[in-house]
PDB file of N, CA and C in Angstrom:
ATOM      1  N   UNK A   1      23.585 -43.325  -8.461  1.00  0.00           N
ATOM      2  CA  UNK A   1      23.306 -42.524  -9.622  1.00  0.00           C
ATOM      3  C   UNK A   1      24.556 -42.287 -10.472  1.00  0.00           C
ATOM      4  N   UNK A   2      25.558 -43.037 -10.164  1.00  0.00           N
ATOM      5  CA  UNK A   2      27.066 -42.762 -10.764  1.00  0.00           C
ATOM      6  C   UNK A   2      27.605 -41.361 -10.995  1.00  0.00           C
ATOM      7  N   UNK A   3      26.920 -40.254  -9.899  1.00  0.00           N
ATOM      8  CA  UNK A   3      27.816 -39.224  -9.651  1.00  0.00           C
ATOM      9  C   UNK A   3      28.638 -39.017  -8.292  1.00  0.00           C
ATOM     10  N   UNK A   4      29.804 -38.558  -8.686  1.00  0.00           N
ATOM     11  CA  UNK A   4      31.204 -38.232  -7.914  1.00  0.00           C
ATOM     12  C   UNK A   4      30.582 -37.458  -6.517  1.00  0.00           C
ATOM     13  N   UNK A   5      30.993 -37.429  -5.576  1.00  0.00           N
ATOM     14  CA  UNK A   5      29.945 -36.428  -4.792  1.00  0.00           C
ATOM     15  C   UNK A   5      31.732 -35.913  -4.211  1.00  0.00           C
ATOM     16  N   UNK A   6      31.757 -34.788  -3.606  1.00  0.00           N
ATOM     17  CA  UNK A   6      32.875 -34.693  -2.512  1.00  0.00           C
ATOM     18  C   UNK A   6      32.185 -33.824  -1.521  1.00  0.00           C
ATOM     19  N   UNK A   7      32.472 -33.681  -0.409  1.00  0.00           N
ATOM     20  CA  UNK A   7      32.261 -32.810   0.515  1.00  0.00           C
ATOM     21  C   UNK A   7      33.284 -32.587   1.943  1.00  0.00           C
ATOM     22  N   UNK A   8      33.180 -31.428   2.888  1.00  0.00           N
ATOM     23  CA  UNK A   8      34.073 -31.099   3.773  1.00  0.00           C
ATOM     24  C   UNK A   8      33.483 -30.556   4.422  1.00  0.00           C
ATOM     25  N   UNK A   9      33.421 -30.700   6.027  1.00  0.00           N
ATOM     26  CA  UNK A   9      32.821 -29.805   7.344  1.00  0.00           C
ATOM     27  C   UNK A   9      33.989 -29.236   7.491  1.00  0.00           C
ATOM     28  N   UNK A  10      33.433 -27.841   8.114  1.00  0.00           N
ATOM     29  CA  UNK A  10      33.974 -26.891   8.947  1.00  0.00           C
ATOM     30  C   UNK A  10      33.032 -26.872  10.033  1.00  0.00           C
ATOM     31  N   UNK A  11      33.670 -26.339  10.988  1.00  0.00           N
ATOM     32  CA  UNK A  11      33.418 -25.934  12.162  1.00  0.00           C
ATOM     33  C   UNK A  11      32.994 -26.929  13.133  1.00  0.00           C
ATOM     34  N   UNK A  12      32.342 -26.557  14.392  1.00  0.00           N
ATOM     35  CA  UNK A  12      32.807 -27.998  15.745  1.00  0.00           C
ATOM     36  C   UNK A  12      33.966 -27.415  16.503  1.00  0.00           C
ATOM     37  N   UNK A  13      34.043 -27.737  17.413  1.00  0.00           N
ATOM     38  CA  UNK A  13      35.290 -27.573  18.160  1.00  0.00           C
ATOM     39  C   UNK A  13      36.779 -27.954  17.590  1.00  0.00           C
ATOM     40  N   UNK A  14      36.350 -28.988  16.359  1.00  0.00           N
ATOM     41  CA  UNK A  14      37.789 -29.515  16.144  1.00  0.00           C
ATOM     42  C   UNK A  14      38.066 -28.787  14.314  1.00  0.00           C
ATOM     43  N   UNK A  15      37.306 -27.980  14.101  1.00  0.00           N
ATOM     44  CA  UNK A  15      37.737 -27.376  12.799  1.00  0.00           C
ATOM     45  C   UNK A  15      36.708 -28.113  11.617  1.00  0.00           C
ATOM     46  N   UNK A  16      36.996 -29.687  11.413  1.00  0.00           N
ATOM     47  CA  UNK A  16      36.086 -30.532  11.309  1.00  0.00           C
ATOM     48  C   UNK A  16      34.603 -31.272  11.011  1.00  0.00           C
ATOM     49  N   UNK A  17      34.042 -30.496  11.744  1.00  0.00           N
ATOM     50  CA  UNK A  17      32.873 -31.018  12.065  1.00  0.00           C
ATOM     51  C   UNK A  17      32.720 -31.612  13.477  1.00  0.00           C
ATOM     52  N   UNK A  18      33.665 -31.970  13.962  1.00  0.00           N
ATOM     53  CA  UNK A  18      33.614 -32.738  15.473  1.00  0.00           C
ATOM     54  C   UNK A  18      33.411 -31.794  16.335  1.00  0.00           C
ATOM     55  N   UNK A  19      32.368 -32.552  17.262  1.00  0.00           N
ATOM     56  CA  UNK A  19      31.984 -32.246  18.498  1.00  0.00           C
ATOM     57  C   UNK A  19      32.577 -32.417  20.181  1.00  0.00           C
ATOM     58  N   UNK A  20      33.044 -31.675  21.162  1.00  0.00           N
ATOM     59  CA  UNK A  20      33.120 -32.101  22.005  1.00  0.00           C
ATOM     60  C   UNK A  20      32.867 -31.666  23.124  1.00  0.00           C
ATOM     61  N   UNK A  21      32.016 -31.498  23.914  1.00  0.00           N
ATOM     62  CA  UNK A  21      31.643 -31.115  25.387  1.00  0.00           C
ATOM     63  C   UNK A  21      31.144 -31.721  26.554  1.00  0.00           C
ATOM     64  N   UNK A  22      31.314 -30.440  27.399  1.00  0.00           N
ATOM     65  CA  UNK A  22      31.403 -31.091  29.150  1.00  0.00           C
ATOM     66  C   UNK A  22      29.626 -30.733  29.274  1.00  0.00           C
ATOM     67  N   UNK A  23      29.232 -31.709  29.836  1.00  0.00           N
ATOM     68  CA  UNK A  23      27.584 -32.188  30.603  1.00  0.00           C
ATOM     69  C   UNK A  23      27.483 -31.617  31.330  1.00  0.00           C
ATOM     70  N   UNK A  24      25.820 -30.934  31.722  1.00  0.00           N
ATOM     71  CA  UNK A  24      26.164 -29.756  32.521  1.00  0.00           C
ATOM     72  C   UNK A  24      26.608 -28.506  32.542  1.00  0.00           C
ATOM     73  N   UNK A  25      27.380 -28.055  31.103  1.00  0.00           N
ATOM     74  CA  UNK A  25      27.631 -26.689  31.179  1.00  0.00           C
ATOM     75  C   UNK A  25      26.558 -25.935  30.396  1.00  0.00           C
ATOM     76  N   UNK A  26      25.903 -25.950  30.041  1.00  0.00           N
ATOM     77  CA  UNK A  26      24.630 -24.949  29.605  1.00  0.00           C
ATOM     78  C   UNK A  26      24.368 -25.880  27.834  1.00  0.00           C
ATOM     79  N   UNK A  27      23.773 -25.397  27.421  1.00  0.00           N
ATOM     80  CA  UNK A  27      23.812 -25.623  25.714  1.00  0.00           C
ATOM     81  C   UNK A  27      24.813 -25.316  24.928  1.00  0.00           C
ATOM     82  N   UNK A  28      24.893 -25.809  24.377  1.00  0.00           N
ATOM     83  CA  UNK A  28      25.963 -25.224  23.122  1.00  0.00           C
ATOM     84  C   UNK A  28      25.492 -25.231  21.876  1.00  0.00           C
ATOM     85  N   UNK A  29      25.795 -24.341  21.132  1.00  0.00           N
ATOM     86  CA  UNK A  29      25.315 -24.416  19.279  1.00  0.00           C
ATOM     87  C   UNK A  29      26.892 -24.451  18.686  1.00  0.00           C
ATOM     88  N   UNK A  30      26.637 -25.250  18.105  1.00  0.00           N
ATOM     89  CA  UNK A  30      27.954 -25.280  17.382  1.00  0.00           C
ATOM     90  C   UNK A  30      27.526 -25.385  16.088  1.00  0.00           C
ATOM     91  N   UNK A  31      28.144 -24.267  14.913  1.00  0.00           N
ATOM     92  CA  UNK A  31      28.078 -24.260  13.962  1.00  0.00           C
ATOM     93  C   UNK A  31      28.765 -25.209  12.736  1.00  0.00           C
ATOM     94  N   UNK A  32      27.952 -25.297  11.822  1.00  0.00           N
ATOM     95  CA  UNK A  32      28.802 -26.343  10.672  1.00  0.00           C
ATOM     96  C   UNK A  32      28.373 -25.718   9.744  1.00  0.00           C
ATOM     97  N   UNK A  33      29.215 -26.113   8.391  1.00  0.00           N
ATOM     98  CA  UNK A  33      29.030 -25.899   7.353  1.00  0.00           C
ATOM     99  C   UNK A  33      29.704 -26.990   6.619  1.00  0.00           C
ATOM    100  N   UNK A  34      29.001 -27.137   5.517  1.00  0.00           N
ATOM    101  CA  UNK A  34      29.334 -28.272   4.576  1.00  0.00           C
ATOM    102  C   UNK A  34      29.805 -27.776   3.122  1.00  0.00           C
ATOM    103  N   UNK A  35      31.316 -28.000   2.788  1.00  0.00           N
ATOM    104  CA  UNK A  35      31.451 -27.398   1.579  1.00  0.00           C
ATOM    105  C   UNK A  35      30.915 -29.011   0.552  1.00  0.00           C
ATOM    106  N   UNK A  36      30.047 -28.738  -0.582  1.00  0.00           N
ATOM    107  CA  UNK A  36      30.170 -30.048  -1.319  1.00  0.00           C
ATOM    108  C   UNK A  36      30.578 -29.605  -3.211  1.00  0.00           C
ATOM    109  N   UNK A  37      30.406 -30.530  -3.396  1.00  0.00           N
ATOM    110  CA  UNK A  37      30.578 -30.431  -5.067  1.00  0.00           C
ATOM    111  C   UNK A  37      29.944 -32.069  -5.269  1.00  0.00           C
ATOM    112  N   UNK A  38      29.528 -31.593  -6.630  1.00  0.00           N
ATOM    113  CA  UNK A  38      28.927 -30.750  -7.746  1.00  0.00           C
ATOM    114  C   UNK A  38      27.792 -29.591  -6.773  1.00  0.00           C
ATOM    115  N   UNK A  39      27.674 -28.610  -7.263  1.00  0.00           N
ATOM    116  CA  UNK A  39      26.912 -27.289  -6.486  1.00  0.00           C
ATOM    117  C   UNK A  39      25.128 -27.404  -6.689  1.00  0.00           C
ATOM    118  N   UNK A  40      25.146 -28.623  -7.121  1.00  0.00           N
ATOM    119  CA  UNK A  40      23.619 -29.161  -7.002  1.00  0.00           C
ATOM    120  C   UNK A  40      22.722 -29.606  -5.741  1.00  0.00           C
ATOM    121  N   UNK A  41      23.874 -30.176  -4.825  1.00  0.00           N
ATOM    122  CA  UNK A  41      23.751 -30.695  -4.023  1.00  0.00           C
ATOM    123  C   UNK A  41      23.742 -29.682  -2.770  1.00  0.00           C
ATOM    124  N   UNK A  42      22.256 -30.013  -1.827  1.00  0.00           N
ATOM    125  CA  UNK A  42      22.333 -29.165  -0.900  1.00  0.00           C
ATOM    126  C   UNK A  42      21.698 -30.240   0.389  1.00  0.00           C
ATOM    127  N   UNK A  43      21.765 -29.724   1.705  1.00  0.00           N
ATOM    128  CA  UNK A  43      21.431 -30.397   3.181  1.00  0.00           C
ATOM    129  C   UNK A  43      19.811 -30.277   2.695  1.00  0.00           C
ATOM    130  N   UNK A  44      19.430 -31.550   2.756  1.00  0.00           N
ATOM    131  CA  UNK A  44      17.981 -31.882   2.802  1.00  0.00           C
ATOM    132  C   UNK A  44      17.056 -30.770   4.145  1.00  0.00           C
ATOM    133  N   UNK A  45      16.179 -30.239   3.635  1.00  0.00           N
ATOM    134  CA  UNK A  45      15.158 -29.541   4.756  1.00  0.00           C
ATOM    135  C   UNK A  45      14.969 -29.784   5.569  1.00  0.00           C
ATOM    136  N   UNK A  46      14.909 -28.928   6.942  1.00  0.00           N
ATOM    137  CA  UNK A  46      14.710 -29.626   8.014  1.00  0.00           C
ATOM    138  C   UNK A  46      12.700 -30.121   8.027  1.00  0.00           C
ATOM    139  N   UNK A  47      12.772 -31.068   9.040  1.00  0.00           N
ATOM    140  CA  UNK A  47      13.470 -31.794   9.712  1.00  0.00           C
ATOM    141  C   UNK A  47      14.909 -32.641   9.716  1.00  0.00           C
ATOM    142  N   UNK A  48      14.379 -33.175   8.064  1.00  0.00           N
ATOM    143  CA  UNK A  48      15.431 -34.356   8.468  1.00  0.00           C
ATOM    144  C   UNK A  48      16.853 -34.014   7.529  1.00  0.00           C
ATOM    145  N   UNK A  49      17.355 -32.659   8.066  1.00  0.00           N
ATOM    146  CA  UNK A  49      18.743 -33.024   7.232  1.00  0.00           C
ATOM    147  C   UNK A  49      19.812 -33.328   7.826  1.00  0.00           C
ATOM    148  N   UNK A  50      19.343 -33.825   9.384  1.00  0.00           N
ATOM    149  CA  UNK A  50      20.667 -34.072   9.907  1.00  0.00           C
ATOM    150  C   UNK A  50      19.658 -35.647  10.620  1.00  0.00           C
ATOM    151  N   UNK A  51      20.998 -36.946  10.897  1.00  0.00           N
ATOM    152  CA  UNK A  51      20.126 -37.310  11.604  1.00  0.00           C
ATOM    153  C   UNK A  51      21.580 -38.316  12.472  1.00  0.00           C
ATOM    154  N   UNK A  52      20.482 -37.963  13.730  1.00  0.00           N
ATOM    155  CA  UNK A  52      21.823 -39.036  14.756  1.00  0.00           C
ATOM    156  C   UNK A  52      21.482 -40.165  15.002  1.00  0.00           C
ATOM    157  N   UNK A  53      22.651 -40.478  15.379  1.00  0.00           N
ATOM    158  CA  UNK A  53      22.632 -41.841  15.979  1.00  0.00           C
ATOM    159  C   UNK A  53      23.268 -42.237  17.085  1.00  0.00           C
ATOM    160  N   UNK A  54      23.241 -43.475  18.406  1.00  0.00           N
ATOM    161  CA  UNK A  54      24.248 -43.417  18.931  1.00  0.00           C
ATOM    162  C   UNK A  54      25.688 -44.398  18.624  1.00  0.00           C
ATOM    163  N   UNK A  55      26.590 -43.900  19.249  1.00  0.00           N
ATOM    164  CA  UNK A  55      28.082 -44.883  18.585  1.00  0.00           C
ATOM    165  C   UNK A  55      27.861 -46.056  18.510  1.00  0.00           C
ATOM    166  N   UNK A  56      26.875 -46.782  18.670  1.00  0.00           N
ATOM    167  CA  UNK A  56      26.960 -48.286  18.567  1.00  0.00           C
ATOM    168  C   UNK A  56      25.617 -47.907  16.785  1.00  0.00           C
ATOM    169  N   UNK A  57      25.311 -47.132  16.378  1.00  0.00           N
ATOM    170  CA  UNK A  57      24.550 -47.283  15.111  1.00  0.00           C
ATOM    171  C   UNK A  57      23.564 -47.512  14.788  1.00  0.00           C
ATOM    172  N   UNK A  58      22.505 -47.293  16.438  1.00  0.00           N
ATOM    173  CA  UNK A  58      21.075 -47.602  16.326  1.00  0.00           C
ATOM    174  C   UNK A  58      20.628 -45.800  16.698  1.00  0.00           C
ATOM    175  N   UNK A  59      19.332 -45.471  16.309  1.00  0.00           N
ATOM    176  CA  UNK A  59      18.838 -44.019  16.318  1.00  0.00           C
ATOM    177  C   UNK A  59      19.128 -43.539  17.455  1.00  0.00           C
ATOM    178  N   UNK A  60      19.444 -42.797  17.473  1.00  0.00           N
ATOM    179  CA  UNK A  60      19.381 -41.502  18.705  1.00  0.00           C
ATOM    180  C   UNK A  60      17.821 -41.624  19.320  1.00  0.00           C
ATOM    181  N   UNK A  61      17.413 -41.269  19.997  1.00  0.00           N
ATOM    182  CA  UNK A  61      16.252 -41.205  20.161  1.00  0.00           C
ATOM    183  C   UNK A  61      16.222 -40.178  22.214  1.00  0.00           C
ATOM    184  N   UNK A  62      17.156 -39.556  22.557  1.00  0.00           N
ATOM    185  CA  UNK A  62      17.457 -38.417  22.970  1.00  0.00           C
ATOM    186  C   UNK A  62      16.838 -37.116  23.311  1.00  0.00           C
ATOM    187  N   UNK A  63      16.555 -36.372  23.568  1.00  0.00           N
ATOM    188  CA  UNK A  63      16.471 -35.054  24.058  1.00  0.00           C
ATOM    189  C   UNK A  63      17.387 -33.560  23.805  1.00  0.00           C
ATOM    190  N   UNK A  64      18.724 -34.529  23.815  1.00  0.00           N
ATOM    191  CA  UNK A  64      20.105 -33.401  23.667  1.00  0.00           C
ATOM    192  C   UNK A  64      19.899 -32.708  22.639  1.00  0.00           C
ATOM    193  N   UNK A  65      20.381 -33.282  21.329  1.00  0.00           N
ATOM    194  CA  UNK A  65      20.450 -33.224  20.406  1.00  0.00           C
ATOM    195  C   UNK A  65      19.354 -32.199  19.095  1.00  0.00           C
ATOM    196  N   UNK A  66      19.671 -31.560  18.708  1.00  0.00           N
ATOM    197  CA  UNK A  66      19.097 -31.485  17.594  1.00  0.00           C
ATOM    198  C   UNK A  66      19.358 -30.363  16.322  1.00  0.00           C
ATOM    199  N   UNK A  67      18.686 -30.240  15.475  1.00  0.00           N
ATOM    200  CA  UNK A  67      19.275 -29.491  13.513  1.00  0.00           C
ATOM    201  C   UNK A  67      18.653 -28.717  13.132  1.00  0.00           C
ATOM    202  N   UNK A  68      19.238 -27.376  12.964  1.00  0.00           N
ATOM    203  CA  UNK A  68      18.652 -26.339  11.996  1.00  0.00           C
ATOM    204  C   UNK A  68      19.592 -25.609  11.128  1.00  0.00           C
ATOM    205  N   UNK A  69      18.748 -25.815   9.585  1.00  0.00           N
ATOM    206  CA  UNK A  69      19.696 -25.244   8.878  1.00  0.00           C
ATOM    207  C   UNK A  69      19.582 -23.581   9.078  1.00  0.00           C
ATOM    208  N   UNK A  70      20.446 -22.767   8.893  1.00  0.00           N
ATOM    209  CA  UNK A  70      21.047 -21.634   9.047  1.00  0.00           C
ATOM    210  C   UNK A  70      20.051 -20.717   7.506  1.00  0.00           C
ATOM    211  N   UNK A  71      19.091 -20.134   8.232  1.00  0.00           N
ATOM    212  CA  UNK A  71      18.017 -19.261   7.737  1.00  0.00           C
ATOM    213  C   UNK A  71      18.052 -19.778   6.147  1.00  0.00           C
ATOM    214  N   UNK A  72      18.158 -19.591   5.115  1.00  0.00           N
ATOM    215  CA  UNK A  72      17.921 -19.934   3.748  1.00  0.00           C
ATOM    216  C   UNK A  72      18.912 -20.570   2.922  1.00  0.00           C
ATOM    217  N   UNK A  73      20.168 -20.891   3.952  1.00  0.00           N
ATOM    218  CA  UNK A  73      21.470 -21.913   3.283  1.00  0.00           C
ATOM    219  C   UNK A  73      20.640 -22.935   3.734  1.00  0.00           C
ATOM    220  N   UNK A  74      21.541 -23.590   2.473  1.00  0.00           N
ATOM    221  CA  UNK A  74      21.611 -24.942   1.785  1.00  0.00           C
ATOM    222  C   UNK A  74      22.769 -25.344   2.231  1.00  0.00           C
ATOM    223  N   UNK A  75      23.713 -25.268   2.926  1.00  0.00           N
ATOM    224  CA  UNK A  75      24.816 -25.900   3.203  1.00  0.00           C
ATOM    225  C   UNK A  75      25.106 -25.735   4.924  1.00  0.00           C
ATOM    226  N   UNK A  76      24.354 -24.627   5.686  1.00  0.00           N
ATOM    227  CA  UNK A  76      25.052 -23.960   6.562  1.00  0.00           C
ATOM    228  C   UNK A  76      24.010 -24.366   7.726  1.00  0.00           C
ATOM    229  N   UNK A  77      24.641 -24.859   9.318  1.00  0.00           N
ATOM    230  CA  UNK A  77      23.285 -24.837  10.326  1.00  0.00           C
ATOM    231  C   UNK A  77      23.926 -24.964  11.365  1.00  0.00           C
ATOM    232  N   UNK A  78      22.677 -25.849  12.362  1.00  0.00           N
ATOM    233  CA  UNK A  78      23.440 -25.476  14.062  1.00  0.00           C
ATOM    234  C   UNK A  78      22.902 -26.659  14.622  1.00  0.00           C
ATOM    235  N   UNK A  79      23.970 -27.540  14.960  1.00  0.00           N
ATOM    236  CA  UNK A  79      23.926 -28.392  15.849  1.00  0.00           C
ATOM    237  C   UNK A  79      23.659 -27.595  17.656  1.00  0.00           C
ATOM    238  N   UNK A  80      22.258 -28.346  17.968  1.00  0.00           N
ATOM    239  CA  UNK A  80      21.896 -27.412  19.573  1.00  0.00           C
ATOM    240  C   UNK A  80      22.920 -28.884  20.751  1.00  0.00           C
ATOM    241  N   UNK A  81      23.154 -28.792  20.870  1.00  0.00           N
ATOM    242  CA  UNK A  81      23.594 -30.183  21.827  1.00  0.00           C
ATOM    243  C   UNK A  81      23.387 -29.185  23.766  1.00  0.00           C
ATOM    244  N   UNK A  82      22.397 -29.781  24.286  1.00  0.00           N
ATOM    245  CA  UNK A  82      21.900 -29.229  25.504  1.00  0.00           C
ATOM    246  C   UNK A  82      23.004 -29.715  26.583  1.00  0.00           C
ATOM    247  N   UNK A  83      23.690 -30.949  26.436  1.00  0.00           N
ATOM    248  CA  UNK A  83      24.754 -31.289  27.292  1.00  0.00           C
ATOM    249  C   UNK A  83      24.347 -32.062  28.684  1.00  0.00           C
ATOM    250  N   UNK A  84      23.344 -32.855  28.647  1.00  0.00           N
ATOM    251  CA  UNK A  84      22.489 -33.152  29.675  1.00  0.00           C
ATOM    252  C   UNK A  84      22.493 -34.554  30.098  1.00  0.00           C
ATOM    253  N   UNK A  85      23.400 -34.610  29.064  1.00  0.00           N
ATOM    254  CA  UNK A  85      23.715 -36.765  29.211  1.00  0.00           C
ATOM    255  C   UNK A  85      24.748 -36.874  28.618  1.00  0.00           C
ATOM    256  N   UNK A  86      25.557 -37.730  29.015  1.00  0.00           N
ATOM    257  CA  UNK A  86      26.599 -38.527  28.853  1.00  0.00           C
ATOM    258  C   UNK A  86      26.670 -39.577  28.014  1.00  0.00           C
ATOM    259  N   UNK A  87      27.568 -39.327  26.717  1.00  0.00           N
ATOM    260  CA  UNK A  87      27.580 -40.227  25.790  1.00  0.00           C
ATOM    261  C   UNK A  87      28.160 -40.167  24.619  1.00  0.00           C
ATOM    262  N   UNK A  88      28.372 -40.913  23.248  1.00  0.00           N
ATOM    263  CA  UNK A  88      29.021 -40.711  22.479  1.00  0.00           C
ATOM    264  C   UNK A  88      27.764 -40.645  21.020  1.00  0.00           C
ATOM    265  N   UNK A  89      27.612 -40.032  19.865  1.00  0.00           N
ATOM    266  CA  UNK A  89      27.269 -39.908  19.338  1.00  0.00           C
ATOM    267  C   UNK A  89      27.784 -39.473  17.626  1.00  0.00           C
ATOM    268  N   UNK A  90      26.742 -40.192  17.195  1.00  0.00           N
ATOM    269  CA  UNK A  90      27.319 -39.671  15.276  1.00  0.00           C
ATOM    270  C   UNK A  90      26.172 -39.154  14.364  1.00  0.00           C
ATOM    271  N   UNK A  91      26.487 -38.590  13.658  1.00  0.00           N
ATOM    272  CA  UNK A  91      25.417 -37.554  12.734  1.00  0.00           C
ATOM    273  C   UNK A  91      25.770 -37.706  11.438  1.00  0.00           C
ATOM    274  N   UNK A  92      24.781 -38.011  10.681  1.00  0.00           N
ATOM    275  CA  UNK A  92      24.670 -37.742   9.037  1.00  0.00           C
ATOM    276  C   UNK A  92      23.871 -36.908   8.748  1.00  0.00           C
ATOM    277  N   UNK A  93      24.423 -36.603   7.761  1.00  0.00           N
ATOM    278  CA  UNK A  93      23.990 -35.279   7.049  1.00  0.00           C
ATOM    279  C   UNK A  93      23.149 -35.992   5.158  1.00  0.00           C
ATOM    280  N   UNK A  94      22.046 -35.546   5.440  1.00  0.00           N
ATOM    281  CA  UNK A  94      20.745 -36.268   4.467  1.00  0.00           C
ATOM    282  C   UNK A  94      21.009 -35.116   3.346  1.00  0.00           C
ATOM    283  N   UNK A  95      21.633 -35.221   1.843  1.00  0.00           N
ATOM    284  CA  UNK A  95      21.826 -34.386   1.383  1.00  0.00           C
ATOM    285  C   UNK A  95      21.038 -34.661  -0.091  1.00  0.00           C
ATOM    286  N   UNK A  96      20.560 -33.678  -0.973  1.00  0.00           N
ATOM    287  CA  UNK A  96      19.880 -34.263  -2.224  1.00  0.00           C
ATOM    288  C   UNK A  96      20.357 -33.348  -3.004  1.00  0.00           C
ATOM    289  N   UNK A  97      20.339 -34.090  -3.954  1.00  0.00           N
ATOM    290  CA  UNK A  97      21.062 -33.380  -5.464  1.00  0.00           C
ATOM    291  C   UNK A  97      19.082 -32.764  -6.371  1.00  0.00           C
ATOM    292  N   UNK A  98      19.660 -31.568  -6.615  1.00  0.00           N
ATOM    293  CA  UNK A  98      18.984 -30.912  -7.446  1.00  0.00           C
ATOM    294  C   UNK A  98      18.822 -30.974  -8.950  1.00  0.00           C
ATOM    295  N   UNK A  99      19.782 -31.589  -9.326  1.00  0.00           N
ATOM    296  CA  UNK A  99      19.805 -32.021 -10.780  1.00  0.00           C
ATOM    297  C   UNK A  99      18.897 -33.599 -11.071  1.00  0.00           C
ATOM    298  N   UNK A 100      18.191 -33.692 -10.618  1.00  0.00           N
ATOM    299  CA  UNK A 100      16.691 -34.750 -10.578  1.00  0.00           C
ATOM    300  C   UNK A 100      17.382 -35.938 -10.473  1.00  0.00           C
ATOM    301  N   UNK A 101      18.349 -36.248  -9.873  1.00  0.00           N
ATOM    302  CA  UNK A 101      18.832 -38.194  -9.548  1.00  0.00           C
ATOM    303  C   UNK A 101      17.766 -38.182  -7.968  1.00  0.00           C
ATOM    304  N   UNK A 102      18.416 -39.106  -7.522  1.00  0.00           N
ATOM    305  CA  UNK A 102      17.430 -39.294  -6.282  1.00  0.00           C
ATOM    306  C   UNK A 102      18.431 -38.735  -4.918  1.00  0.00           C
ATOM    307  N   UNK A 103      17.522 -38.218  -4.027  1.00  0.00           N
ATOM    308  CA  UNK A 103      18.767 -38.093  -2.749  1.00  0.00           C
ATOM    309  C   UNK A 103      19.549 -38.985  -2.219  1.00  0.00           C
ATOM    310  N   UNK A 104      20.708 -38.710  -1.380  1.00  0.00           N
ATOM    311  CA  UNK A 104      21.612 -39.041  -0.928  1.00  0.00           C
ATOM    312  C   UNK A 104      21.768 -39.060   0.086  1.00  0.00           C
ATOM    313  N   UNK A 105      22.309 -40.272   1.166  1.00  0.00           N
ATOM    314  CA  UNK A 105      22.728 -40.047   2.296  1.00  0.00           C
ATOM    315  C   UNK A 105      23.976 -40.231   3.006  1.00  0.00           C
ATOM    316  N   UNK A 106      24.806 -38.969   2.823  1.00  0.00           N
ATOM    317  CA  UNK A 106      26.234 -39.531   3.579  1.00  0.00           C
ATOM    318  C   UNK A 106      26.419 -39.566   5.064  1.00  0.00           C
ATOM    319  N   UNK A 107      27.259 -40.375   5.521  1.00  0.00           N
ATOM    320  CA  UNK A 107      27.392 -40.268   6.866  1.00  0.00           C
ATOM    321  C   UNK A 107      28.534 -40.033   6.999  1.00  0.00           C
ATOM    322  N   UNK A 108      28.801 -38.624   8.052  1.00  0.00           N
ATOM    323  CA  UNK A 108      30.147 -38.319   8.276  1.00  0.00           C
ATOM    324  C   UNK A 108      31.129 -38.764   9.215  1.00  0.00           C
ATOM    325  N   UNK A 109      32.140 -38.299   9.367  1.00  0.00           N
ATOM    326  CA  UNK A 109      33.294 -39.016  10.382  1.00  0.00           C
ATOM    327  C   UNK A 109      32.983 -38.305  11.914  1.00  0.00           C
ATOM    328  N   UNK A 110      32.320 -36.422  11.837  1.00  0.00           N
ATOM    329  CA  UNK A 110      32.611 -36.295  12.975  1.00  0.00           C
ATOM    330  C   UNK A 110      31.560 -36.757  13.654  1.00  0.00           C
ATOM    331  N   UNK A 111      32.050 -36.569  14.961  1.00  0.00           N
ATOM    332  CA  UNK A 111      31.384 -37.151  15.942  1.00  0.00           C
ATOM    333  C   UNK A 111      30.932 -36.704  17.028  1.00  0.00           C
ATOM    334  N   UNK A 112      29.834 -36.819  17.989  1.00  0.00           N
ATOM    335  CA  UNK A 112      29.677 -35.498  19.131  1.00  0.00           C
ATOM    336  C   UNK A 112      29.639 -36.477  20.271  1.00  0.00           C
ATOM    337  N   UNK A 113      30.509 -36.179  21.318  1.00  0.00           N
ATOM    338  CA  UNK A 113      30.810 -36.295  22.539  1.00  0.00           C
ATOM    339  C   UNK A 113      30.758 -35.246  24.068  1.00  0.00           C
ATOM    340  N   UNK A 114      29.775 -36.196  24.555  1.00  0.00           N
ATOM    341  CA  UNK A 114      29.377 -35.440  25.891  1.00  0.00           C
ATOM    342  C   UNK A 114      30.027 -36.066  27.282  1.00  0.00           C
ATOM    343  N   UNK A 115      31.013 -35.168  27.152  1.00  0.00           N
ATOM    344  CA  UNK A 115      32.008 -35.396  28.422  1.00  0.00           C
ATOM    345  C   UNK A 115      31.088 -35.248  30.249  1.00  0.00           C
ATOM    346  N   UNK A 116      31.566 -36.397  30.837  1.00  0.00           N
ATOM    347  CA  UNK A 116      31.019 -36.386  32.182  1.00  0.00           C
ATOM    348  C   UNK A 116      31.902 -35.235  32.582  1.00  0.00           C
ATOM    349  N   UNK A 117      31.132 -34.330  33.717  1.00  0.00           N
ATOM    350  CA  UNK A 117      31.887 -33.316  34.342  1.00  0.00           C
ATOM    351  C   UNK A 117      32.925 -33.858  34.816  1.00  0.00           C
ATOM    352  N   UNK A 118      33.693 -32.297  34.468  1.00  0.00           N
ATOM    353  CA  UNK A 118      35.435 -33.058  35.250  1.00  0.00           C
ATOM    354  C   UNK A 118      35.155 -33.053  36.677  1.00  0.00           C
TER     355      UNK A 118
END
C-alpha cells in the first residue's frame, strides 16, 4: 500500500518481545506490547492477531501456545505459553491499518523458547 509502517515490542523476558522458558514449570503469561506508527494501525482481533509458527516456518499446530489481546487495546496482550514441550518457536503479529488500505502482516524477530528442564 506504499505506507511506512514502524513498530517495537516490549516486554518477554528479554525487554523485546522474546520469549524464554523452562518446560514443566507451570504456565507463564508473558506480556507484550507493540508500540507502532502511523496510529492507525492496530493487532488484528483475536483470534488471529497473533500467529505461530515453528523455527523451521511451517504452522504451529501445538497445544502450548496461545493470544489474547489485553481487554480493549489495540496494541497490548498475553502470550499463555503452558511450557509442556520442548522447542523453538516464532510469532507474528497480524496487524491492520484503519485508514481503509488492506491489512498487514509483519513477522517479528522475537522468538519463544521452551527450555528442557535443567
Amino acid at each position: 500500500n506504499g505506507t511506512t509502517y514502524y513498530y517495537q515490542y516490549t516486554g518477554g523476558n528479554d525487554g523485546n518481545g522474546g520469549i524464554e522458558v523452562n518446560v514443566n514449570n507451570g504456565t507463564d503469561n508473558i506480556q507484550l506490547s507493540l508500540g507502532v506508527y502511523p496510529s492507525t494501525v492496530r493487532i488484528a482481533p483475536d483470534p488471529g492477531g497473533v500467529k505461530f509458527t515453528n523455527s523451521d516456518g511451517t504452522p504451529y499446530a501445538g497445544t502450548d501456545l496461545s493470544w489474547s489481546l489485553k481487554g480493549n487495546s489495540a496494541t497490548t496482550g498475553t502470550i499463555k505459553d503452558k511450557s509442556e514441550t520442548t522447542g523453538n518457536y516464532e510469532y507474528g503479529v497480524v496487524l491492520s491499518d484503519s485508514s481503509g488500505t488492506q491489512p498487514n502482516t509483519f513477522t517479528c524477530d522475537p522468538s519463544i523458547i521452551n527450555k528442557p528442564p535443567a
